[in-house]
Structures are given as structure tokens and as C-alpha cells.
N, C-alpha and C. Protein backbone atom coordinates (compact mmCIF):
# COMPACT_ATOMS: atom_id res chain seq x y z
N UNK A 1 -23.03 185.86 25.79
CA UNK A 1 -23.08 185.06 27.00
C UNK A 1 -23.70 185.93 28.09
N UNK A 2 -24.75 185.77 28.75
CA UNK A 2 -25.24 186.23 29.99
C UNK A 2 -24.96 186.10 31.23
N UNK A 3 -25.47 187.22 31.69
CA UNK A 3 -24.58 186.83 33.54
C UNK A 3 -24.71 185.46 34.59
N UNK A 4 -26.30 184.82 33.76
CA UNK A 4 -26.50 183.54 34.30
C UNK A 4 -25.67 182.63 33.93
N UNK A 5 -25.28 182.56 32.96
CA UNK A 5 -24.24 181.51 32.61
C UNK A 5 -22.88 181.85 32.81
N UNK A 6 -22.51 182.90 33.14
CA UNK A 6 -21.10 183.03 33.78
C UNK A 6 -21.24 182.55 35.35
N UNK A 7 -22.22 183.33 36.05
CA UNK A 7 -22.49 182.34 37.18
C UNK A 7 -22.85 180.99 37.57
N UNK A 8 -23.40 180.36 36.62
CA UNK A 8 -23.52 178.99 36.57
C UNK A 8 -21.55 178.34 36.59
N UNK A 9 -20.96 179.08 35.33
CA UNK A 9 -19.40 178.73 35.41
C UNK A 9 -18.51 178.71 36.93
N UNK A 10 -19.09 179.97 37.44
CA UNK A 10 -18.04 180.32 38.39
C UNK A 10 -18.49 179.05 39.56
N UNK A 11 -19.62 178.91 39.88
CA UNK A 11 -19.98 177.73 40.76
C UNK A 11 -19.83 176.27 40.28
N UNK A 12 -19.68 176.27 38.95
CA UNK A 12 -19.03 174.90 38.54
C UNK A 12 -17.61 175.08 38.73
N UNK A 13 -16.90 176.45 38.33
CA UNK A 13 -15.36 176.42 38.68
C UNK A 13 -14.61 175.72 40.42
N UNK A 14 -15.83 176.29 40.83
CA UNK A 14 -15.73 176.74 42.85
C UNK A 14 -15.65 175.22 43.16
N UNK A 15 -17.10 174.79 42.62
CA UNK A 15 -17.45 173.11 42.77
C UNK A 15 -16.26 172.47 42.69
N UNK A 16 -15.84 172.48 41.69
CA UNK A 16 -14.72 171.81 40.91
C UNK A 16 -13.38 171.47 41.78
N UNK A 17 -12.73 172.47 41.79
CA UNK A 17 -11.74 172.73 42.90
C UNK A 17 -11.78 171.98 43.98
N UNK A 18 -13.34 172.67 44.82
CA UNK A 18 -13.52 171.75 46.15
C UNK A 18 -13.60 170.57 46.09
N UNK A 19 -13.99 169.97 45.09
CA UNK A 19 -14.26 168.37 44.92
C UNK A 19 -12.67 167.33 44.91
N UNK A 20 -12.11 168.16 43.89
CA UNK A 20 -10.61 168.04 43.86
C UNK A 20 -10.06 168.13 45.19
N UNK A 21 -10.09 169.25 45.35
CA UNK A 21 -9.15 169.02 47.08
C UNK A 21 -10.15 168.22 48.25
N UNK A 22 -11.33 167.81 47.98
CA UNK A 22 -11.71 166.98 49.13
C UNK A 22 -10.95 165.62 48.35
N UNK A 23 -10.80 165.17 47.47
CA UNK A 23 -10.86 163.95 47.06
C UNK A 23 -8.98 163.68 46.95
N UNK A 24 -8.33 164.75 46.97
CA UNK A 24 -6.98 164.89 47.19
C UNK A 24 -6.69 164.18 48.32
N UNK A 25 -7.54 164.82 49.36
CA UNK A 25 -7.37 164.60 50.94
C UNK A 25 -7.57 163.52 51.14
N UNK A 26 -8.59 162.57 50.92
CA UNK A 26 -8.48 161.70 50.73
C UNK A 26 -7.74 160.97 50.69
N UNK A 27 -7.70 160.75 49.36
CA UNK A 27 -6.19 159.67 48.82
C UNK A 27 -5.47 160.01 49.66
N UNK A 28 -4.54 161.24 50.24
CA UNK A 28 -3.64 161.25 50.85
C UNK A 28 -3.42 160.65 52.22
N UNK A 29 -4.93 160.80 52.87
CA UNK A 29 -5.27 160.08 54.04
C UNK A 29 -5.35 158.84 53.62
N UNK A 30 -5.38 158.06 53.12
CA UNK A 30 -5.61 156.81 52.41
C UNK A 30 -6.35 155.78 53.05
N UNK A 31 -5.73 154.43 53.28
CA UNK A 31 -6.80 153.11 53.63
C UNK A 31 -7.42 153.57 54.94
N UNK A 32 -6.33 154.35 56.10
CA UNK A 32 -6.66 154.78 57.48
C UNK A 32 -8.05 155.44 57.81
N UNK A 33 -8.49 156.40 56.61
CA UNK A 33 -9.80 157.23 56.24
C UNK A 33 -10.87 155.78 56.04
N UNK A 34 -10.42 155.50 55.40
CA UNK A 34 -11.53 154.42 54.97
C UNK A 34 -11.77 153.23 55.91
N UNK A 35 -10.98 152.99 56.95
CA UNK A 35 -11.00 151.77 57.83
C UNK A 35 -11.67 152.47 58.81
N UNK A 36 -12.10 154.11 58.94
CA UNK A 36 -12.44 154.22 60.40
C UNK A 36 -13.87 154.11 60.21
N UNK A 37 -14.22 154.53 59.08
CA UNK A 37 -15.78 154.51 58.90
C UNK A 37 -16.33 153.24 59.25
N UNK A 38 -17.58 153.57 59.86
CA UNK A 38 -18.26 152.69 60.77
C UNK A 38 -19.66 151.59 59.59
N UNK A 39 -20.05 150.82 59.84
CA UNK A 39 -20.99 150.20 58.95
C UNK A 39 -22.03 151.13 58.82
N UNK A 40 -22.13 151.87 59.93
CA UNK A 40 -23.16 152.57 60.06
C UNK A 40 -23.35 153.66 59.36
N UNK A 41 -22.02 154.58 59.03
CA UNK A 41 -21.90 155.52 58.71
C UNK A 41 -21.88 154.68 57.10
N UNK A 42 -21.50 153.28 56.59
CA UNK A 42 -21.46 153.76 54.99
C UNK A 42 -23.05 153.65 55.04
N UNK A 43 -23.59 152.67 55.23
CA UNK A 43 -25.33 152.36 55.17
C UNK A 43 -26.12 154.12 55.17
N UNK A 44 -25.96 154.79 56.25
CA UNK A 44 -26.34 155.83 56.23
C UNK A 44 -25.75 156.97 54.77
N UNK A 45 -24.90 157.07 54.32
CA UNK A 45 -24.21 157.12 53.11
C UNK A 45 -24.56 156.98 51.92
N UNK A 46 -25.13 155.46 51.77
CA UNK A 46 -26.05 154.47 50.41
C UNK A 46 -27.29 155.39 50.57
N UNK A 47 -27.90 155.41 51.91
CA UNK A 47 -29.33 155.80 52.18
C UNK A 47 -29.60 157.13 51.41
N UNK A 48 -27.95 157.94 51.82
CA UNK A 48 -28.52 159.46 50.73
C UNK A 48 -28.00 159.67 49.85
N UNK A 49 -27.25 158.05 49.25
CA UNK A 49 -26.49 158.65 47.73
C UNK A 49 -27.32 157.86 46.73
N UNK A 50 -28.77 157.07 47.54
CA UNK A 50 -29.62 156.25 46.23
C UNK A 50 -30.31 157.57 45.89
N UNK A 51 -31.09 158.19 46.41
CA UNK A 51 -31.96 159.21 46.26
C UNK A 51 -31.71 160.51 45.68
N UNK A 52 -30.24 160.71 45.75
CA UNK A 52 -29.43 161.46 45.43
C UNK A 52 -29.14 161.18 43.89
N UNK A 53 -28.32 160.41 44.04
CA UNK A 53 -28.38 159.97 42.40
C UNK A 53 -29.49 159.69 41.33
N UNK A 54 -30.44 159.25 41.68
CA UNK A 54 -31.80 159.27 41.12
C UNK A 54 -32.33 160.97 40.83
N UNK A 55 -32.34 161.43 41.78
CA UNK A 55 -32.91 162.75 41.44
C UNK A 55 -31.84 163.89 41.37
N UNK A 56 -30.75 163.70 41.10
CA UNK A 56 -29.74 164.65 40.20
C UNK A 56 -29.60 164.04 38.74
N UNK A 57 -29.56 163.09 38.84
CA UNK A 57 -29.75 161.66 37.70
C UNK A 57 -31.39 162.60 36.45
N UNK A 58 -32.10 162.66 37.36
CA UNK A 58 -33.11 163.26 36.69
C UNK A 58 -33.50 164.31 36.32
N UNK A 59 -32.79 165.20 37.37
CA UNK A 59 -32.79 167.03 36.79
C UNK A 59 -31.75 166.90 35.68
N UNK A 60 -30.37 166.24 35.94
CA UNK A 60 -29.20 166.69 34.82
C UNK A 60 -30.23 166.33 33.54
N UNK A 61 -30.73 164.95 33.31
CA UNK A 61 -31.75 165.30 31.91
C UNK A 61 -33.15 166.07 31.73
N UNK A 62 -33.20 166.40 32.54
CA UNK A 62 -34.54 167.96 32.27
C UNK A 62 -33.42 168.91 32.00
N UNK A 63 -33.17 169.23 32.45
CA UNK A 63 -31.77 170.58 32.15
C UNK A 63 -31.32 170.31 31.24
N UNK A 64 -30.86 169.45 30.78
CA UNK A 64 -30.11 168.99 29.80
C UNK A 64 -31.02 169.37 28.09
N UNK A 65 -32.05 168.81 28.52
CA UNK A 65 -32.95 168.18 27.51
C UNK A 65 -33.24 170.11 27.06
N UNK A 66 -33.76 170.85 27.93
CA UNK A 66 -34.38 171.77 28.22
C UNK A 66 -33.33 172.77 27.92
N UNK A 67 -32.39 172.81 28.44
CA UNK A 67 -31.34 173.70 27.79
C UNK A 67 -31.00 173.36 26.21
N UNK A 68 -30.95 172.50 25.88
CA UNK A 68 -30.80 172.22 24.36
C UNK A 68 -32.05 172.85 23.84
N UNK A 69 -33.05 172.71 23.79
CA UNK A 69 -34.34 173.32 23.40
C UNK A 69 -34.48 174.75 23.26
N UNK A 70 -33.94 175.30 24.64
CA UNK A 70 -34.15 176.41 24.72
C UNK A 70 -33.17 177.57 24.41
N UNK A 71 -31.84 176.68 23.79
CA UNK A 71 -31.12 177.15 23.37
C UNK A 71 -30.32 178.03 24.42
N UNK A 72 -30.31 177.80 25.89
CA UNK A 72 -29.40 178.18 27.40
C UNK A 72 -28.72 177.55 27.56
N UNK A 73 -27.51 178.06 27.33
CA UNK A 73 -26.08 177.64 27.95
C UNK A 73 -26.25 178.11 29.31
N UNK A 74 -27.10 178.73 30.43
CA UNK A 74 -26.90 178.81 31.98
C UNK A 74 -27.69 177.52 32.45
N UNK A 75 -28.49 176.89 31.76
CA UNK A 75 -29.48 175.75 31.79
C UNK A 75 -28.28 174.64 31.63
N UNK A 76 -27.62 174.58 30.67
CA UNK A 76 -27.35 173.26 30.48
C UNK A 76 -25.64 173.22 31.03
N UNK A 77 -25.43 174.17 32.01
CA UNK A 77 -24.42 174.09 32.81
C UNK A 77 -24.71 173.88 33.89
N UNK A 78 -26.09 174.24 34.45
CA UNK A 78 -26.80 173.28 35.40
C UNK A 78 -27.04 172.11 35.56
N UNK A 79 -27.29 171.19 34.11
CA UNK A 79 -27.63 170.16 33.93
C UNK A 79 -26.12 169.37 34.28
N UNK A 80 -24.79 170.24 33.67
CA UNK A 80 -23.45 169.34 34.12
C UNK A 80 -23.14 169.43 35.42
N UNK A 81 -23.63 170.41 36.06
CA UNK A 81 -23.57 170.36 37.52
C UNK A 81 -24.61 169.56 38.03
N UNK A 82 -25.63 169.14 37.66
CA UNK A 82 -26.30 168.30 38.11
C UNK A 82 -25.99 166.33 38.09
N UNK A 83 -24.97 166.71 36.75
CA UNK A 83 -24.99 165.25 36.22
C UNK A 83 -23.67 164.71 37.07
N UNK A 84 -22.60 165.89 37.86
CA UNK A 84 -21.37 165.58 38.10
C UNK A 84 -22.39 165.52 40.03
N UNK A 85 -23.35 165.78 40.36
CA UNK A 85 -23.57 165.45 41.70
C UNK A 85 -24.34 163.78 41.48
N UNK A 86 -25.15 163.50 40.12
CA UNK A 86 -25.36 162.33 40.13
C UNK A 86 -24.37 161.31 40.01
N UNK A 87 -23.17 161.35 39.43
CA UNK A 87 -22.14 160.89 39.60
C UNK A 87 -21.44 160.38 40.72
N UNK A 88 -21.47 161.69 41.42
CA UNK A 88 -20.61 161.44 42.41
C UNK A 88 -21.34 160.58 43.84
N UNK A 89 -23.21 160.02 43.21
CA UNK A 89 -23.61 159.67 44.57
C UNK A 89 -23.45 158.33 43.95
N UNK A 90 -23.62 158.08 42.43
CA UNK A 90 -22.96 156.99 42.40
C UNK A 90 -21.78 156.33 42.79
N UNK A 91 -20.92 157.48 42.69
CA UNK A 91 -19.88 156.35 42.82
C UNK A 91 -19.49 156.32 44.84
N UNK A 92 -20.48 157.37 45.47
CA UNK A 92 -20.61 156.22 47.19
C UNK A 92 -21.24 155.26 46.56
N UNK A 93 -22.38 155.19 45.93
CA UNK A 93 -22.91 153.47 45.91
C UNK A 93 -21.71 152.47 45.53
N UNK A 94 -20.89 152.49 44.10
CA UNK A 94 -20.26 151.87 43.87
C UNK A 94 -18.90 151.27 44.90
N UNK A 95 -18.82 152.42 45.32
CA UNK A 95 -17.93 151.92 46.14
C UNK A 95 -18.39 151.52 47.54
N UNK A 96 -19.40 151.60 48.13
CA UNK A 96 -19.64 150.76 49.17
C UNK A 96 -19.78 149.17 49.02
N UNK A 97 -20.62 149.07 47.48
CA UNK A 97 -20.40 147.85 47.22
C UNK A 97 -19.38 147.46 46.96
N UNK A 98 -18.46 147.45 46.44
CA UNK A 98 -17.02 147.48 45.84
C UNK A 98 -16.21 147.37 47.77
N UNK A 99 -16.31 148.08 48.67
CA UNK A 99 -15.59 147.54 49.83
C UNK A 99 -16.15 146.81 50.47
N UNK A 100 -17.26 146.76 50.22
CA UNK A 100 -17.86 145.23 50.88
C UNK A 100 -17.47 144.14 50.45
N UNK A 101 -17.37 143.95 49.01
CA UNK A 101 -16.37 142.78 48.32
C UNK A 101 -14.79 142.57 48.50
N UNK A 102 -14.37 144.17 48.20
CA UNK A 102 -12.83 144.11 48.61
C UNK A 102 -12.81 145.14 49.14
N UNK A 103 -11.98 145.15 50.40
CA UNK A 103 -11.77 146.26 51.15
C UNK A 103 -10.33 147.25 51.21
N UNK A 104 -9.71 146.59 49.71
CA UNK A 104 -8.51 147.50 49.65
C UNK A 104 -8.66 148.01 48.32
N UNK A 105 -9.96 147.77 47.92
CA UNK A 105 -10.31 148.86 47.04
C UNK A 105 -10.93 150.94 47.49
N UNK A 106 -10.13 150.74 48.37
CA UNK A 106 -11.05 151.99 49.31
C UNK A 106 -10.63 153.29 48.36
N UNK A 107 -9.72 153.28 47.34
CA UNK A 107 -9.67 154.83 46.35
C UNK A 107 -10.24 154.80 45.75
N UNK A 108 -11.32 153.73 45.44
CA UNK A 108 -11.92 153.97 43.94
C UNK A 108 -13.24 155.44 44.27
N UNK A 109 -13.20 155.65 45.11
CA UNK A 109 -14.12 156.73 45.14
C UNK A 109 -13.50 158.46 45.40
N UNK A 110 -12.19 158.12 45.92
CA UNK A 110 -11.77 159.18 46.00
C UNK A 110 -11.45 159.60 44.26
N UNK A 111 -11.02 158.97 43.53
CA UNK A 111 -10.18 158.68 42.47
C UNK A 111 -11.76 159.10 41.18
N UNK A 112 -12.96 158.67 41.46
CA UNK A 112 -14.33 159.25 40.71
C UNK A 112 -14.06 160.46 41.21
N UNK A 113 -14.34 160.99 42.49
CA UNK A 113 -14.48 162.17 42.39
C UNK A 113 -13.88 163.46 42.02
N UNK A 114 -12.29 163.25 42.22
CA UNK A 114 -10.91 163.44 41.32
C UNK A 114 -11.56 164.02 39.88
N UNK A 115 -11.79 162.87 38.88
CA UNK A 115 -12.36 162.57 37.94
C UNK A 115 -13.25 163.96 37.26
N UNK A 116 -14.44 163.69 38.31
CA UNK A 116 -15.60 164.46 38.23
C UNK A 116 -15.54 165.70 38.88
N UNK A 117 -14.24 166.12 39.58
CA UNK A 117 -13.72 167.88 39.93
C UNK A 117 -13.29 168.00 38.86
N UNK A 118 -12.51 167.17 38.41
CA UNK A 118 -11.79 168.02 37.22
C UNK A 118 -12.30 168.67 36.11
N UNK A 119 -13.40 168.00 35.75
CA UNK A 119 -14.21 167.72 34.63
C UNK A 119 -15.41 168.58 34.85
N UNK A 120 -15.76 169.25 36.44
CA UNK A 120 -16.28 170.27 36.87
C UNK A 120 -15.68 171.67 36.94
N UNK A 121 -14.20 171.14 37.28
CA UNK A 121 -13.36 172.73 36.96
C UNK A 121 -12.94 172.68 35.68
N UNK A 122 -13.14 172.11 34.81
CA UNK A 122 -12.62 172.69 33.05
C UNK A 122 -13.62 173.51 32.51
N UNK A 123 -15.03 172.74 32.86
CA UNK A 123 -16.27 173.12 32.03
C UNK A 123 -16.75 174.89 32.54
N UNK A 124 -15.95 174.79 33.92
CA UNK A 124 -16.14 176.26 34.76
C UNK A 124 -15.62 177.46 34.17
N UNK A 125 -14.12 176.59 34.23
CA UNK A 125 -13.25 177.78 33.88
C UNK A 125 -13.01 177.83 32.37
N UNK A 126 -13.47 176.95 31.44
CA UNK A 126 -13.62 177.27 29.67
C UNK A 126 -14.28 178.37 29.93
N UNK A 127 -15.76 178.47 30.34
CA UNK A 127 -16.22 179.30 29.86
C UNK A 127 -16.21 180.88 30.59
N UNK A 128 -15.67 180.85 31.56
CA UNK A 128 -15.12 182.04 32.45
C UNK A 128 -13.56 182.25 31.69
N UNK A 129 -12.95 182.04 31.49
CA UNK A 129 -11.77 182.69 30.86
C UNK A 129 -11.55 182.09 29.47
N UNK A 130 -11.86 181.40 28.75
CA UNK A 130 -11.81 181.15 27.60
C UNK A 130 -12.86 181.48 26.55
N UNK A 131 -13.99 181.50 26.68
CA UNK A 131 -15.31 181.82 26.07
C UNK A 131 -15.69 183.45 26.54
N UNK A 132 -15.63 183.88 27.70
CA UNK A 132 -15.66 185.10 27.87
C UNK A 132 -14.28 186.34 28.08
N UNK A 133 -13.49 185.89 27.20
CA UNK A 133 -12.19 187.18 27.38
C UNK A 133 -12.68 188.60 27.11
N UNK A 134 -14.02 188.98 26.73
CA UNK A 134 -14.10 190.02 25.86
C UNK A 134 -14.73 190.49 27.35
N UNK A 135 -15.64 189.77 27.70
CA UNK A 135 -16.24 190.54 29.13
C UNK A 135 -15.96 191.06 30.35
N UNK A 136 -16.38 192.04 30.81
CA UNK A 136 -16.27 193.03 31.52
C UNK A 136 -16.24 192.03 33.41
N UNK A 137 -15.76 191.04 33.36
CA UNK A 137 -16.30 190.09 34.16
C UNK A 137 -15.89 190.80 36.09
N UNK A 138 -15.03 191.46 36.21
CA UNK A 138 -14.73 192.22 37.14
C UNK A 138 -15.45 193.49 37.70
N UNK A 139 -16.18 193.47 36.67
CA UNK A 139 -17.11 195.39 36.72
C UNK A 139 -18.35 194.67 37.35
N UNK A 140 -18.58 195.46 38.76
CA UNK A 140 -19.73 195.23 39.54
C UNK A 140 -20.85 195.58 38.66
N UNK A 141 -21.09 196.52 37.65
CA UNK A 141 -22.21 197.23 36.86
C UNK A 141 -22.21 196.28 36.10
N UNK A 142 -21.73 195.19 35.40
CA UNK A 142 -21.74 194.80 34.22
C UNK A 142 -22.61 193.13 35.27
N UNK A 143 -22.54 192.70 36.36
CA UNK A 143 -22.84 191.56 36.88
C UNK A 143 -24.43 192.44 37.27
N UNK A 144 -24.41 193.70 37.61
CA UNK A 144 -26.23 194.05 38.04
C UNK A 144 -26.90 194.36 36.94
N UNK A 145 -26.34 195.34 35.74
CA UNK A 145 -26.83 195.67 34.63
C UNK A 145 -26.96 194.90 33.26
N UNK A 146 -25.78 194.12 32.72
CA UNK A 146 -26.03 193.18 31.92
C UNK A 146 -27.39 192.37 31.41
N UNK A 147 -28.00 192.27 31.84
CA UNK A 147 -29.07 191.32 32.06
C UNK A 147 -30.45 191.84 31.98
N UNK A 148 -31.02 191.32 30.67
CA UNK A 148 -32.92 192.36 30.83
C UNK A 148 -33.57 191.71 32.01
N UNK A 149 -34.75 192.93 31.97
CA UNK A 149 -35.22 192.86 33.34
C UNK A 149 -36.52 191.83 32.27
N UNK A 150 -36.92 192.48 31.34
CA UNK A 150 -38.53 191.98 30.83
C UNK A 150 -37.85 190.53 29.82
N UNK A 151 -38.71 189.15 29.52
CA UNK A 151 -38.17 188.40 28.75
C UNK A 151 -37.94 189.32 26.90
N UNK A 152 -37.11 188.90 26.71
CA UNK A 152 -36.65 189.12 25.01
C UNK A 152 -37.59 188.70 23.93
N UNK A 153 -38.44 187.57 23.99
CA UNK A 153 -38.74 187.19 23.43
C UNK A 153 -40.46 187.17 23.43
N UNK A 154 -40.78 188.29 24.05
CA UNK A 154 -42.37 188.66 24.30
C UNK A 154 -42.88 188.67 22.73
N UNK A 155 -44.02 187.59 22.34
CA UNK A 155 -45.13 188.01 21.57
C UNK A 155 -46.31 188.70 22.12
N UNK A 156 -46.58 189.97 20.82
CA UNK A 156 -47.98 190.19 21.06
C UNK A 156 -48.69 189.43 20.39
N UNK A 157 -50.17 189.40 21.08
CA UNK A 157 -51.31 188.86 19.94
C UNK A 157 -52.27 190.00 19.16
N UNK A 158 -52.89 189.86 18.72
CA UNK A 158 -54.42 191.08 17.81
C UNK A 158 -54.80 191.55 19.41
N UNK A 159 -55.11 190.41 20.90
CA UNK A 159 -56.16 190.66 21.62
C UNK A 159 -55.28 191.76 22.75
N UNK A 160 -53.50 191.84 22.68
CA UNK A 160 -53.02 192.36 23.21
C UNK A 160 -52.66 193.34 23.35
N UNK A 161 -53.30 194.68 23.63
CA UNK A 161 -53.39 195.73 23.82
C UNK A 161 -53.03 197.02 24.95
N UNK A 162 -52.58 195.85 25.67
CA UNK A 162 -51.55 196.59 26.49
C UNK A 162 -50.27 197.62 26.11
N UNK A 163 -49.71 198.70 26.82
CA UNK A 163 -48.57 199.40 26.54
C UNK A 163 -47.78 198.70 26.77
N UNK A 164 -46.31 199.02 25.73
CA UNK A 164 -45.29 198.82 26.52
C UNK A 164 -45.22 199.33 27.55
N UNK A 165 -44.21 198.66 28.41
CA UNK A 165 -43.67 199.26 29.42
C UNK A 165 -42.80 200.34 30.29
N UNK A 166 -43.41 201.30 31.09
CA UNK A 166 -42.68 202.53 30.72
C UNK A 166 -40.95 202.57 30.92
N UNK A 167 -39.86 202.99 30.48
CA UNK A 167 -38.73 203.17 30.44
C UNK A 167 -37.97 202.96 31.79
N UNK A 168 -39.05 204.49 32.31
CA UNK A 168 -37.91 205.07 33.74
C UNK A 168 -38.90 203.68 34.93
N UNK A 169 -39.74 202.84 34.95
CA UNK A 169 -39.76 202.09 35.51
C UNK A 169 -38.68 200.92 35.38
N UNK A 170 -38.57 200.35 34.29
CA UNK A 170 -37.52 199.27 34.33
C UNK A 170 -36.25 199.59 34.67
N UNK A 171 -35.92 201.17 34.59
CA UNK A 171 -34.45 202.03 35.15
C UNK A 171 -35.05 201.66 36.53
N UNK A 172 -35.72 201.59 37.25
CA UNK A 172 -35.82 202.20 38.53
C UNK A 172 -36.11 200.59 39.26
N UNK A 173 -36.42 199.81 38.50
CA UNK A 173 -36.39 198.24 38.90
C UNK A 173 -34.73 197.59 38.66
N UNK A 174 -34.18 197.99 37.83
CA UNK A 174 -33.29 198.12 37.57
C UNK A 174 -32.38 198.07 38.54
N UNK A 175 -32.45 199.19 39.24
CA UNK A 175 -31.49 199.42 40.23
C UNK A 175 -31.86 199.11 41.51
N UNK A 176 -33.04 198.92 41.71
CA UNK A 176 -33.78 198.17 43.03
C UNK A 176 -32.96 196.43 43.35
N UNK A 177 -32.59 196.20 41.86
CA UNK A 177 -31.87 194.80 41.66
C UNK A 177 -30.44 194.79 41.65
């Protein structure tokens, strides 16, 4: 597991949480939260959760698609972080429509996003404490050093005749990083 994909975890863990306790607050504030909002404010709302959802809607399957391919688990934990923000602009759409019809349906959105923290903090924290017990995840050296500097998977061709690359440079880029 690489340091990109533990960081991809820890910001799905972080996500997660926050989503949860905004959507806690919520509910707890209950119909009162939802009666103060103005027409204006849901319309303005729809305006950035169509566009929103469409184009998180569309990275989560490039990421998705692309992390499967490429065989990146830091890719396709992007793609669930992408797919849990398309989600969640759905469900302002759903539920604006949904209180425009009934207006004592006003949790159904706190109650998605609930949903979609949780399901943002499992996928976080599996792979931060369950998938990585063996790693050094606390050691500042192991979050700068871990990680090649040049790709792994360099082909040469017949026409490529270049040197490798010298040692004490990638030490010395290395630590510039």
C-alpha cells in the first residue's frame, strides 16, 4: 500500500466524520433548520448540486474505471470520494423536490448524508487501520520517504539510450520533497 492511498483513506476517514456530524446536527436541529431556509436559498442550492452531481457523477467513473485498469487503490478511493460527493448533491436535488411536494419530509437529506458519512468513514478507516497494521503510519520518514521519486514501471526501447539516473540525485530530490 502506498502513501497515496493511505492519504486518499485519511481524507475519506476526515470526510466521513464531518459529513456525519454535519448531518447529526441536522436532524437534531430538525423541521426548525429546514423551515428557515428561504426559496431562494434552496433554488440557489439545486443550481450547485445539478452541476455538482453531474461532474462528480463523472470523475467517480473515470477514477473508477481508471483505477481498476491501472490497478490504484489511491485512484479508486478517489473515485469513492468522488461518488459519495455525487451522492450527496443528489440527494439536495432529491430533497428539494421531495419538500416541495411534502414539506415534512425535511430529514430525508440529512438521513442520505448520514448514510454516505458512514460509508465514507468505513472505506477510510478499513484501510488506515485494518489493511495497513503493519505500517509505519506515525513515522514522519516513512510519509516523505516511502514513495519512488522515478515511475516503477519505465520501459526502455533499442532507440533509448539514455543513462540511468544518477543515485545521489534522486537522494537529494528526495529530500528537497
Amino acid at each position: 500500500m502506498d502513501v497515496y492511498s493511505v492519504a486518499v483513506a485519511l481524507v475519506m476517514t476526515v470526510l466521513g466524520f464531518q459529513i456525519i456530524f454535519v448531518s447529526l446536527l441536522r436532524l437534531i436541529e430538525g423541521e426548525s433548520h429546514s423551515s428557515q431556509e428561504t426559496t431562494e436559498g434552496t433554488d440557489l442550492a439545486v443550481y450547485v448540486a445539478v452541476p455538482s452531481a453531474i461532474i462528480f457523477g463523472a470523475f467517480a467513473v473515470i477514477k473508477l474505471k481508471f483505477g481498476e485498469e491501472l490497478s490504484s487503490s489511491s485512484l479508486r478511493k478517489d473515485g469513492y470520494c468522488s461518488s459519495a460527493g455525487a451522492i450527496l448533491s443528489f440527494a439536495v436535488i432529491l430533497e428539494a423536490i421531495v419538500s416541495e411536494i411534502n414539506p415534512t419530509i425535511w430529514w430525508l437529506d440529512p438521513i442520505i448524508a448520514f448514510l454516505v458519512g458512514l460509508v465514507c468513514a468505513f472505506i477510510g478507516f478499513r484501510t488506515l487501520c485494518l489493511r495497513n497494521k503493519d505500517l509505519p503510519l506515525t513515522s514522519i520518514s516513512w510519509w516523505l520517504y516511502s514513495h519512488s521519486i522515478t515511475p516503477s514501471h519505465q520501459t526502455s526501447t533499442p532507440s533509448d539510450t539514455s543513462s540511468p539516473a544518477n543515485p545521489t540525485q534522486e537522494t537529494e530530490l528526495a529530500e528537497i520533497i
